[in-house]
Protein backbone atom coordinates (compact mmCIF):
# COMPACT_ATOMS: atom_id res chain seq x y z
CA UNK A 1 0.00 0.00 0.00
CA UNK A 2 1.83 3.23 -1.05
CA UNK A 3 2.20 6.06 1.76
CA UNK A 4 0.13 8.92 1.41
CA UNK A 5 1.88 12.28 2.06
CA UNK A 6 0.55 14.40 5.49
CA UNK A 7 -0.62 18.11 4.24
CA UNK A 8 1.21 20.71 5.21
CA UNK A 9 0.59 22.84 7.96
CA UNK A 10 -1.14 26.48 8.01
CA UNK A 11 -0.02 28.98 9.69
CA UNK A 12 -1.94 31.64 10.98
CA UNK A 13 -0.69 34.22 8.03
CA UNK A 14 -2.28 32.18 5.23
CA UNK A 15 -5.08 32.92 4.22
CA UNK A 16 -8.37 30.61 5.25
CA UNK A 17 -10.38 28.56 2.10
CA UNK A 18 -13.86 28.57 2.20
CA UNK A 19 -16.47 31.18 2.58
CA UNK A 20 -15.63 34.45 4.30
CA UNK A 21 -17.07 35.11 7.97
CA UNK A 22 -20.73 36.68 7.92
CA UNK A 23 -20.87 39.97 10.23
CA UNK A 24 -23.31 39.68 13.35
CA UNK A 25 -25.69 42.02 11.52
CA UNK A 26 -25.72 40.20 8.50
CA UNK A 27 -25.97 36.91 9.90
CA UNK A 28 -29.94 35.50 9.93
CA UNK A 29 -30.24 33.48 12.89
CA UNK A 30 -34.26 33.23 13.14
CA UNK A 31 -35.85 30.68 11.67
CA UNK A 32 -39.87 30.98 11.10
CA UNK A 33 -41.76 28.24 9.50
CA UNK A 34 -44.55 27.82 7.22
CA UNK A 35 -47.00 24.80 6.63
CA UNK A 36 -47.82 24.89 2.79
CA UNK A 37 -50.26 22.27 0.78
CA UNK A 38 -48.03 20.03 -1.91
CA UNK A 39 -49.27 22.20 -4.33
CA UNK A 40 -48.77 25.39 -2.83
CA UNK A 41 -44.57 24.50 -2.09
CA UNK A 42 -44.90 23.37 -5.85
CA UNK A 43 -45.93 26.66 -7.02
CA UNK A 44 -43.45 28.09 -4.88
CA UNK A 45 -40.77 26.22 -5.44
CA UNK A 46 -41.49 27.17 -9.45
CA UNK A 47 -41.62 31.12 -8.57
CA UNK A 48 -38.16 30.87 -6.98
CA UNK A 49 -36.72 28.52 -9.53
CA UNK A 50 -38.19 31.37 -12.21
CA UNK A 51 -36.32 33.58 -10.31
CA UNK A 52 -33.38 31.47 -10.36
CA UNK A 53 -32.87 31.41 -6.43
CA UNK A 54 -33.89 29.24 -3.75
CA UNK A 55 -37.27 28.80 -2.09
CA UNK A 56 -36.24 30.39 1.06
CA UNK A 57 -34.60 33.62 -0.51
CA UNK A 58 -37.65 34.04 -2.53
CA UNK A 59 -40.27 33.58 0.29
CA UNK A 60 -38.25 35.86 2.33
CA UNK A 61 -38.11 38.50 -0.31
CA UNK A 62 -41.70 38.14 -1.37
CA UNK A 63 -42.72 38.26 2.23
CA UNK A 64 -40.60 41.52 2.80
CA UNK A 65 -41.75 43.32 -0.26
CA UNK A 66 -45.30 42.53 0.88
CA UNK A 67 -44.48 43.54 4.62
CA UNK A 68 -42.71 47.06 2.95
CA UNK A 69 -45.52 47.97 0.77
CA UNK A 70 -47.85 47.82 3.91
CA UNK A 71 -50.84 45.34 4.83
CA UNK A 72 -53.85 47.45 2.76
CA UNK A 73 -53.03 45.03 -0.28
């Protein structure tokens, strides 16, 4: 069985791989949930994939665009 070589070691200097830290303010941390029908995630799930994002960015968008624009419509 051939030896495998051992990575080398990071130091603190180099630079980390992998997606970049998320500030406290930026960071969503609160989860809310919402019971849909099959067919209601369905026609979700098509909006968002329309919009060519996921379901969860596009609820939350819709839902803050709705919240914005005030509850008279």
């Amino acid at each position: 069985m051939p030896k495998l070589k051992k990575a080398p070691e990071k130091t603190k200097d180099e630079p980390r791989m992998g997606r970049p830290p998320v500030s406290d303010e930026a960071r969503r941390a609160s989860l809310i949930k919402v019971l849909t029908t099959e067919a209601e995630r369905a026609e979700l799930e098509q909006a968002a994939s329309a919009a060519g994002i996921g379901i969860s960015t596009w609820v939350r968008v819709a839902a803050l665009e709705k919240a914005r624009r005030g509850s008279s419509s």
